[in-house]
C-alpha atoms as a PDB file:
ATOM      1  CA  UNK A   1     127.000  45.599 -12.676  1.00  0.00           C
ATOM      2  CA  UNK A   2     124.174  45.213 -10.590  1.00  0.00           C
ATOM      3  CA  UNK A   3     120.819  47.387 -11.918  1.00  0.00           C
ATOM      4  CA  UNK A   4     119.000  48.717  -9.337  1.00  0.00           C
ATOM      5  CA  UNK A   5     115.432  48.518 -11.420  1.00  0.00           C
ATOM      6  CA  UNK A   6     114.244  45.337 -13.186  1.00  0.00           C
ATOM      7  CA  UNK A   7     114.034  47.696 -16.853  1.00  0.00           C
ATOM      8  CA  UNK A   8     116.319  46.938 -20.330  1.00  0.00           C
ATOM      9  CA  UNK A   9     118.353  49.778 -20.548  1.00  0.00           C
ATOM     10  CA  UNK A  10     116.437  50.454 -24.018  1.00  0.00           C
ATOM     11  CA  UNK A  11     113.391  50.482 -22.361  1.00  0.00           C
ATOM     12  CA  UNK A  12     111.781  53.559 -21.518  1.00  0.00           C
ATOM     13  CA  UNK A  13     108.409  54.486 -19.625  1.00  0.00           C
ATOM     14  CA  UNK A  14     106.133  56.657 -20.697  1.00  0.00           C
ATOM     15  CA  UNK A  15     104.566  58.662 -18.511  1.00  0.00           C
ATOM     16  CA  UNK A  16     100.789  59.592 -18.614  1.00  0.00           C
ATOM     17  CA  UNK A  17      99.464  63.594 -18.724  1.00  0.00           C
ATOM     18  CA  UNK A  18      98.036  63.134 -15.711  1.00  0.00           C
ATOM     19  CA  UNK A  19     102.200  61.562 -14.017  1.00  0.00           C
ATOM     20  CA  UNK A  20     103.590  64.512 -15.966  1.00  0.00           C
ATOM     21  CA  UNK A  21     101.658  66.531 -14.059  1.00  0.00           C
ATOM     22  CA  UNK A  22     102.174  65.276 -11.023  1.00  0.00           C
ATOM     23  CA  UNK A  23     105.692  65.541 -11.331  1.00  0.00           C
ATOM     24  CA  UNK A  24     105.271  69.137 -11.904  1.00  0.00           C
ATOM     25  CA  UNK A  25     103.299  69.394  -8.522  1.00  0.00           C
ATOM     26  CA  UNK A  26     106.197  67.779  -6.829  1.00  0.00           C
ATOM     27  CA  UNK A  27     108.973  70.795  -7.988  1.00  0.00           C
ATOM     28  CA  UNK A  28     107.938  73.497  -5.327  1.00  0.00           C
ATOM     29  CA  UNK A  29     108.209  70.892  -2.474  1.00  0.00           C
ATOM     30  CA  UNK A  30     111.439  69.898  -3.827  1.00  0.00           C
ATOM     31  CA  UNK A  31     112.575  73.233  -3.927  1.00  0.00           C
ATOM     32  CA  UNK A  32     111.503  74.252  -0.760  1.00  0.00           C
ATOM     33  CA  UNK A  33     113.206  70.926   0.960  1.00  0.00           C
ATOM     34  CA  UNK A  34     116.234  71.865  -1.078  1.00  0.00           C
ATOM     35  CA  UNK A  35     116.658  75.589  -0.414  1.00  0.00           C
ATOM     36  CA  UNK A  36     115.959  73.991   3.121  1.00  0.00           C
ATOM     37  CA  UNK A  37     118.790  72.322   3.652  1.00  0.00           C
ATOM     38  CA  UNK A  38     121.261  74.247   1.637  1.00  0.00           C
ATOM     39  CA  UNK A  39     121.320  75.126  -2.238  1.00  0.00           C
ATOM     40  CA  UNK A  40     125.040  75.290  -2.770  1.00  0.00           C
ATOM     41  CA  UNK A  41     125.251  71.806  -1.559  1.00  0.00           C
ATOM     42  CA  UNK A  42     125.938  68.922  -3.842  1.00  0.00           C
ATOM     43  CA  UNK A  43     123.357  65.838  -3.718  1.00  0.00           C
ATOM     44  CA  UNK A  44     126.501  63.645  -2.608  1.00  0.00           C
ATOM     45  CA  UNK A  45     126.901  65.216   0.441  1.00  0.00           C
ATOM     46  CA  UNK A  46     123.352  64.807   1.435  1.00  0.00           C
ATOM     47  CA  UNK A  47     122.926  62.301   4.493  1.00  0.00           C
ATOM     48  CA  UNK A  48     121.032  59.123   4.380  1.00  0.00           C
ATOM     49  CA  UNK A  49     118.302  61.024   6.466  1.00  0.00           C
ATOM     50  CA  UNK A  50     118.191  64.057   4.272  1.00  0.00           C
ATOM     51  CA  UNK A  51     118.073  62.032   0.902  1.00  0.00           C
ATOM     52  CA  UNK A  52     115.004  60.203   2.826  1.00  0.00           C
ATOM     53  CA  UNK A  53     113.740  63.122   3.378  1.00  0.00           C
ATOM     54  CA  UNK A  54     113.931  64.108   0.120  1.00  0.00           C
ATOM     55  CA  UNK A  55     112.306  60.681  -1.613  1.00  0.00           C
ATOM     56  CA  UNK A  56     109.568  61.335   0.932  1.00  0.00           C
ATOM     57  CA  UNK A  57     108.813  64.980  -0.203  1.00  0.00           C
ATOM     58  CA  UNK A  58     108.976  64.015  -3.885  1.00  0.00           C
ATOM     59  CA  UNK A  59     106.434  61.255  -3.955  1.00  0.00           C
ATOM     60  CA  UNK A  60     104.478  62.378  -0.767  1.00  0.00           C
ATOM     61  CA  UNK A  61     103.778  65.524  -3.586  1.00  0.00           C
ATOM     62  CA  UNK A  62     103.027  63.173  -6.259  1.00  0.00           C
ATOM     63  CA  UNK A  63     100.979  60.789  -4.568  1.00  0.00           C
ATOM     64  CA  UNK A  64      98.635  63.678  -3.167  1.00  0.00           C
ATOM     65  CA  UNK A  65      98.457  65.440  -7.100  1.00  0.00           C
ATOM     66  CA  UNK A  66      97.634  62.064  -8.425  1.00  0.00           C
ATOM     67  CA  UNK A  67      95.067  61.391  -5.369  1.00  0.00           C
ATOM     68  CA  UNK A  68      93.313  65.112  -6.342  1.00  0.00           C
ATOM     69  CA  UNK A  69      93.148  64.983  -9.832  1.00  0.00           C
ATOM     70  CA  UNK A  70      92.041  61.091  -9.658  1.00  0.00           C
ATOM     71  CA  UNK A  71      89.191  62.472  -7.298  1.00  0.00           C
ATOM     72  CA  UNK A  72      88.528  65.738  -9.587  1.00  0.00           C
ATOM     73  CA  UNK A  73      88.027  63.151 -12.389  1.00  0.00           C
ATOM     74  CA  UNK A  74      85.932  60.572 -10.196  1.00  0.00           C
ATOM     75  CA  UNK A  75      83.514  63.731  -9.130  1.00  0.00           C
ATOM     76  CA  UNK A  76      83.535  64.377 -12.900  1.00  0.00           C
ATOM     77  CA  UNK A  77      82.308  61.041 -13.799  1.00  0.00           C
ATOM     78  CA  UNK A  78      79.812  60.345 -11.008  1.00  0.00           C
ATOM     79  CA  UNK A  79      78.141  63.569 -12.622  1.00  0.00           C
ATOM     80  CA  UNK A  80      77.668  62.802 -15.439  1.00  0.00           C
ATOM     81  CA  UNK A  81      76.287  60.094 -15.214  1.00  0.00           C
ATOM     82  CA  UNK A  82      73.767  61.015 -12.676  1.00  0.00           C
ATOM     83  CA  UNK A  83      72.279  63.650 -15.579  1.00  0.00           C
ATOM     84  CA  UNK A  84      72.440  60.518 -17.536  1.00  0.00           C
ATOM     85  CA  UNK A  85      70.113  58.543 -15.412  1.00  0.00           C
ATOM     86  CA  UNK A  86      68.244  61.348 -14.260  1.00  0.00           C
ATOM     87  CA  UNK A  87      67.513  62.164 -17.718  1.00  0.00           C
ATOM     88  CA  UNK A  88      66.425  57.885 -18.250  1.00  0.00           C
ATOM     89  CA  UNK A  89      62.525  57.603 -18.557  1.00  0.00           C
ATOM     90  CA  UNK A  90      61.464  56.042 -15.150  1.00  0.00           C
ATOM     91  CA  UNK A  91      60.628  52.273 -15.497  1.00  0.00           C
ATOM     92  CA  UNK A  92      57.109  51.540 -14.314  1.00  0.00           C
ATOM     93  CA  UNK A  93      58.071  47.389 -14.009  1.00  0.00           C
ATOM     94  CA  UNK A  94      60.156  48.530 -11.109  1.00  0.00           C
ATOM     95  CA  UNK A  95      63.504  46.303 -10.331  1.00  0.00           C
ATOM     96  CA  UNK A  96      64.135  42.800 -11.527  1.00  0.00           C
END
């Protein structure tokens, strides 16, 4: 048999906090695709478009929790270490 990802089958991935999370983020848009199209419905008789759909609102949700909480942690950074330098003695030699 063909495998459709390059992985050992003994393999296993561990996701991060911060993919665990997203994941999370992605359940409501799921849902709400889901309920969408019909809840009673089984996943094999989903069209090609709607399981498209579907891939789409699963990582199009993960991608944009990843994208805020990569930002919320950039913002976090970039202050502090502007209070680091602004705390910094000024240099009277100026640049080199």
């Amino acid at each position: 048999m063909t495998r459709l990802i390059g992985l050992q089958e003994d393999a296993v991935v561990d996701p991060t906090d911060m993919e665990i999370a997203a994941m999370h983020a992605a359940l409501a848009p799921l849902g709400d695709y889901v309920a969408f199209i019909g809840m009673k419905r089984p996943l094999a008789d989903y069209g090609k478009e709607e399981v498209l759909r579907l891939i789409e609102v699963v990582v199009d949700a993960y991608q944009a929790h990843m994208i805020e909480e990569h930002e919320r942690l950039a913002a976090k950074e970039r202050a502090y270490f502007e209070t680091r330098l602004s705390r910094q003695p000024a240099s009277s030699e100026g640049p080199r």
